[in-house]
N, C-alpha and C. Protein backbone atom coordinates (compact mmCIF):
# COMPACT_ATOMS: atom_id res chain seq x y z
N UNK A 1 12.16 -33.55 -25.92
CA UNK A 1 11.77 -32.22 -25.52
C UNK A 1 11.31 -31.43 -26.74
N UNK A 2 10.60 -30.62 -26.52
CA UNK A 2 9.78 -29.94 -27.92
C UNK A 2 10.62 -28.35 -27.59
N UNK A 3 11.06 -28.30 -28.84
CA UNK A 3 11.81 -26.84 -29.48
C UNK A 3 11.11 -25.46 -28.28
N UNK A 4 9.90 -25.49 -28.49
CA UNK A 4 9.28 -24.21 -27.90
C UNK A 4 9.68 -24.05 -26.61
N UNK A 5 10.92 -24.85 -25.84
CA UNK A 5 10.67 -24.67 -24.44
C UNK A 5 12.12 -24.59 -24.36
N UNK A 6 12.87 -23.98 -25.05
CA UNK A 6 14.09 -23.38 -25.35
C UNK A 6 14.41 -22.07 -26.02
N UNK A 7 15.41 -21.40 -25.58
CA UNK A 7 15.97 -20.15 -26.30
C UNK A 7 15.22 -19.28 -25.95
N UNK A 8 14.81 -18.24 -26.92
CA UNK A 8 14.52 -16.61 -26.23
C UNK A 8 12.76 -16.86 -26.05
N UNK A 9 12.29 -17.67 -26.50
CA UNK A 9 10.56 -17.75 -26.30
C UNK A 9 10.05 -18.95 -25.20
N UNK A 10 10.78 -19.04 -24.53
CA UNK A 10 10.69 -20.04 -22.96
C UNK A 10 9.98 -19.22 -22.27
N UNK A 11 9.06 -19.90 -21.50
CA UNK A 11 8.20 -19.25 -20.86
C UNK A 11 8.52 -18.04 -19.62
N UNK A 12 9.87 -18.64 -19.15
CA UNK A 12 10.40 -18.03 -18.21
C UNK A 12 11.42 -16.24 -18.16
N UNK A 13 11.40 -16.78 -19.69
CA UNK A 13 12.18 -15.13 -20.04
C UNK A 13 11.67 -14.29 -21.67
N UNK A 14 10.31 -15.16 -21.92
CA UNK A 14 9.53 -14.53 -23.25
C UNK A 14 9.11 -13.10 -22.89
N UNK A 15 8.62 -12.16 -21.93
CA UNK A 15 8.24 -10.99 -21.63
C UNK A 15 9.71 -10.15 -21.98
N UNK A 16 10.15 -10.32 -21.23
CA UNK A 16 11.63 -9.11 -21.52
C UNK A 16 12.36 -9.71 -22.83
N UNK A 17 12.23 -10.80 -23.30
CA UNK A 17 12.71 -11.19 -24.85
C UNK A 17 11.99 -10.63 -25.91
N UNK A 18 10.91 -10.68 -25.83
CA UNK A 18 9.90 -10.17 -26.82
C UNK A 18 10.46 -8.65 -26.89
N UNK A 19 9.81 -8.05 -25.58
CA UNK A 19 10.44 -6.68 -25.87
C UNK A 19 11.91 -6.31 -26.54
N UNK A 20 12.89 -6.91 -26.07
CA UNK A 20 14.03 -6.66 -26.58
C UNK A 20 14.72 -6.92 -28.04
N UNK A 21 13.39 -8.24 -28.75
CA UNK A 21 14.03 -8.46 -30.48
C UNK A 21 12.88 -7.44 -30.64
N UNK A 22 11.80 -6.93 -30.35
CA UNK A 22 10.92 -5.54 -30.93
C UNK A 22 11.56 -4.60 -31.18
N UNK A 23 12.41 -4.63 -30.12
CA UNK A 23 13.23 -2.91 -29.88
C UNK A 23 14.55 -3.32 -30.73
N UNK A 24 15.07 -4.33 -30.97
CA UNK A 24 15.79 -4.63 -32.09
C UNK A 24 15.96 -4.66 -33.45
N UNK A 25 14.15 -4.71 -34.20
CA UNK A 25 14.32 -4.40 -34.94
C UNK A 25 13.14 -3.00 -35.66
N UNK A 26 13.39 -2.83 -34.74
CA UNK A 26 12.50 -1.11 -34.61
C UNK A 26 11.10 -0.70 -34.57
N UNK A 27 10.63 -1.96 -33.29
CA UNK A 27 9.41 -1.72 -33.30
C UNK A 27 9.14 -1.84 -31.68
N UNK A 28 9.93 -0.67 -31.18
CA UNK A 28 9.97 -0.77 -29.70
C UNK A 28 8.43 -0.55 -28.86
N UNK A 29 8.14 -1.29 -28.04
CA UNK A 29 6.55 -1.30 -27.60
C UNK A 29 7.06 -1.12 -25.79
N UNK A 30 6.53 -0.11 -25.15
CA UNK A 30 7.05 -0.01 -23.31
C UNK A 30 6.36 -0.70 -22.44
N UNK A 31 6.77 -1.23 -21.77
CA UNK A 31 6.26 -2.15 -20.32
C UNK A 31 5.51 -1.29 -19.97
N UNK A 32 4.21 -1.99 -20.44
CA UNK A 32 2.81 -1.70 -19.65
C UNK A 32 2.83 -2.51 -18.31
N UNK A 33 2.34 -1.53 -17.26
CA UNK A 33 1.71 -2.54 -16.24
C UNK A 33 0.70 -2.22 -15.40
N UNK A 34 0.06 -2.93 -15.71
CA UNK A 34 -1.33 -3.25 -14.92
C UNK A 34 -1.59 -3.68 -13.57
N UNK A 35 -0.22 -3.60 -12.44
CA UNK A 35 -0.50 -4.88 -11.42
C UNK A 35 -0.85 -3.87 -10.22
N UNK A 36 -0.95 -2.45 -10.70
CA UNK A 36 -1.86 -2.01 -9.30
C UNK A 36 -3.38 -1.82 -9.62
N UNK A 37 -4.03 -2.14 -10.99
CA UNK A 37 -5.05 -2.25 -11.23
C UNK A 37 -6.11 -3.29 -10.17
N UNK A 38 -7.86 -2.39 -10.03
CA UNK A 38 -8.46 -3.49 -8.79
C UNK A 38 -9.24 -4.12 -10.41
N UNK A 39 -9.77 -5.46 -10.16
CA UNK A 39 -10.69 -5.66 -10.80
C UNK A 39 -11.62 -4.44 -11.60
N UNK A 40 -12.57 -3.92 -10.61
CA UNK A 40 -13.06 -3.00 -11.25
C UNK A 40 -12.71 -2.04 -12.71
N UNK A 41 -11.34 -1.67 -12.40
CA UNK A 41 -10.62 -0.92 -13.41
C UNK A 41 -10.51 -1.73 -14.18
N UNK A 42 -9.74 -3.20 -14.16
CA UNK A 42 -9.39 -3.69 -14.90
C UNK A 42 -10.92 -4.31 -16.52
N UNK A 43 -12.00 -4.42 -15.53
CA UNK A 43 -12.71 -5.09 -16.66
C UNK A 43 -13.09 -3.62 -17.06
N UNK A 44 -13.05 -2.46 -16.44
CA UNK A 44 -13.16 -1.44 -17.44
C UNK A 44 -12.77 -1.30 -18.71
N UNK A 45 -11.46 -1.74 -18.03
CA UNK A 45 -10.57 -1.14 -19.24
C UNK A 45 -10.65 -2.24 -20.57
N UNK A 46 -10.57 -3.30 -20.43
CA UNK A 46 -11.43 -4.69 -20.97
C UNK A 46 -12.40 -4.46 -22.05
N UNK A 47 -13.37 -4.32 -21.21
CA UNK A 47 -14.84 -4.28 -21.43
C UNK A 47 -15.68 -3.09 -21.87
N UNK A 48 -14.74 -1.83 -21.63
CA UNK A 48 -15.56 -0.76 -21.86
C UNK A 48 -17.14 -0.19 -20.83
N UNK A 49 -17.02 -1.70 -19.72
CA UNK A 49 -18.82 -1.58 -18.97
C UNK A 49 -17.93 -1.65 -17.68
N UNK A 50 -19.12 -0.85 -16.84
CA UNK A 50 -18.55 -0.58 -15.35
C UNK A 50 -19.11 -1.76 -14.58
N UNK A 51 -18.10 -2.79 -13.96
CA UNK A 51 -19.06 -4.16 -13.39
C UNK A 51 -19.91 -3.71 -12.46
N UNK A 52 -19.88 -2.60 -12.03
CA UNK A 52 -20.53 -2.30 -10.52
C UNK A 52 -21.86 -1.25 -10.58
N UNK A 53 -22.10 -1.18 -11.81
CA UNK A 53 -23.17 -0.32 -12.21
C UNK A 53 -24.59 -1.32 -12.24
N UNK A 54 -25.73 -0.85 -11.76
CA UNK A 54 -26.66 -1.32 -11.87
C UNK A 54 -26.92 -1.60 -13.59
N UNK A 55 -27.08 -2.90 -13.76
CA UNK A 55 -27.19 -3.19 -15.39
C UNK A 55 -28.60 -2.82 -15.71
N UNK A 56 -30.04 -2.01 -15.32
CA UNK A 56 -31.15 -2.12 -15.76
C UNK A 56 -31.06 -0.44 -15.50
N UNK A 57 -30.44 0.09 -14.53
CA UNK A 57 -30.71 1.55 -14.77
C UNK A 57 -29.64 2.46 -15.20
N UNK A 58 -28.27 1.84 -15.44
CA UNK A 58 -27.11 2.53 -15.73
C UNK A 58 -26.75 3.55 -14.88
N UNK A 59 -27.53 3.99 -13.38
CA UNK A 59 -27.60 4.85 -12.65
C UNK A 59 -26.66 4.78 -11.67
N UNK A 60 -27.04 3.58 -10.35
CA UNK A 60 -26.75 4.03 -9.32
C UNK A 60 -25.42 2.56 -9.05
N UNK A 61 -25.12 2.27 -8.10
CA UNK A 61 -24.06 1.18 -7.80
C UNK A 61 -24.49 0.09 -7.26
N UNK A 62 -24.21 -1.03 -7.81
CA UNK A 62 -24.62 -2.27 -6.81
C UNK A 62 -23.37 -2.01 -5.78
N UNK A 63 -24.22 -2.76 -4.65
CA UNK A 63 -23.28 -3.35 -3.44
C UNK A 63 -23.95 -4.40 -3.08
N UNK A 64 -22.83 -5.50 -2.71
CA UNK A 64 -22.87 -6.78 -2.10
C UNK A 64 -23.79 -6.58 -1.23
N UNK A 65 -24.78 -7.09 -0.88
CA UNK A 65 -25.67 -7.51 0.48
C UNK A 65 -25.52 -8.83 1.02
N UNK A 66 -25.64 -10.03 0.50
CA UNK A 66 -25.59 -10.96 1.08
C UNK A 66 -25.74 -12.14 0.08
N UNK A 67 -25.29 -13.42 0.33
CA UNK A 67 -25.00 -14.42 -0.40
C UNK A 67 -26.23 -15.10 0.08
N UNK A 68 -26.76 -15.84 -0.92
CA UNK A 68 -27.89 -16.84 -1.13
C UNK A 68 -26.97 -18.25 -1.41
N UNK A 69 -27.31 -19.01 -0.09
CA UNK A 69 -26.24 -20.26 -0.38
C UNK A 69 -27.90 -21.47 -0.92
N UNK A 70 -27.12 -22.44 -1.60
CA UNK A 70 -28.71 -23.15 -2.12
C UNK A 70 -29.27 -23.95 -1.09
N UNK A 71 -30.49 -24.69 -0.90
CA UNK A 71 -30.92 -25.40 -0.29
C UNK A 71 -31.33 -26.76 -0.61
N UNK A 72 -30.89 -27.43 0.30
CA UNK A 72 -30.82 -28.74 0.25
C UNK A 72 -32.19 -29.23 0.25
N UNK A 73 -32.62 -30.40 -0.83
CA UNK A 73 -33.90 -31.12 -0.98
C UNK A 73 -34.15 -32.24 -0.71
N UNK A 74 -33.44 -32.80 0.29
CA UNK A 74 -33.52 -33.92 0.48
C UNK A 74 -34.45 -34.80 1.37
């Protein structure tokens, strides 16, 4: 078994471990959370670019219309 998958940096309890040797030795950082974020927000916040903005006029909003499925050449 390889070391890393034991003690306080196991995958299963590294989030609240991390925080707690931070805040141990005085570099306390607070539970961010992101989990009511939609996409949208999220690559905002990311990316700094709005995914839903028309990319050629910076103006108005795309919306979904319809899917182009490919065609077969056979």
């Amino acid at each position: 078994m390889k070391i890393r998958y034991y003690g306080f940096l196991a995958n299963i309890c590294k989030g609240k471990a991390v925080l707690l040797i931070r805040r141990l030795i005085g570099k306390f950082m607070g539970i961010i959370s992101f989990a009511t974020e939609t996409i949208r927000e999220k690559m905002f916040r990311l990316t700094g670019r709005d995914i839903l903005r028309c990319p050629h006029c910076m103006q108005g909003t795309m919306v979904h219309g319809a899917m182009l499925l490919p065609v077969n050449s056979s």
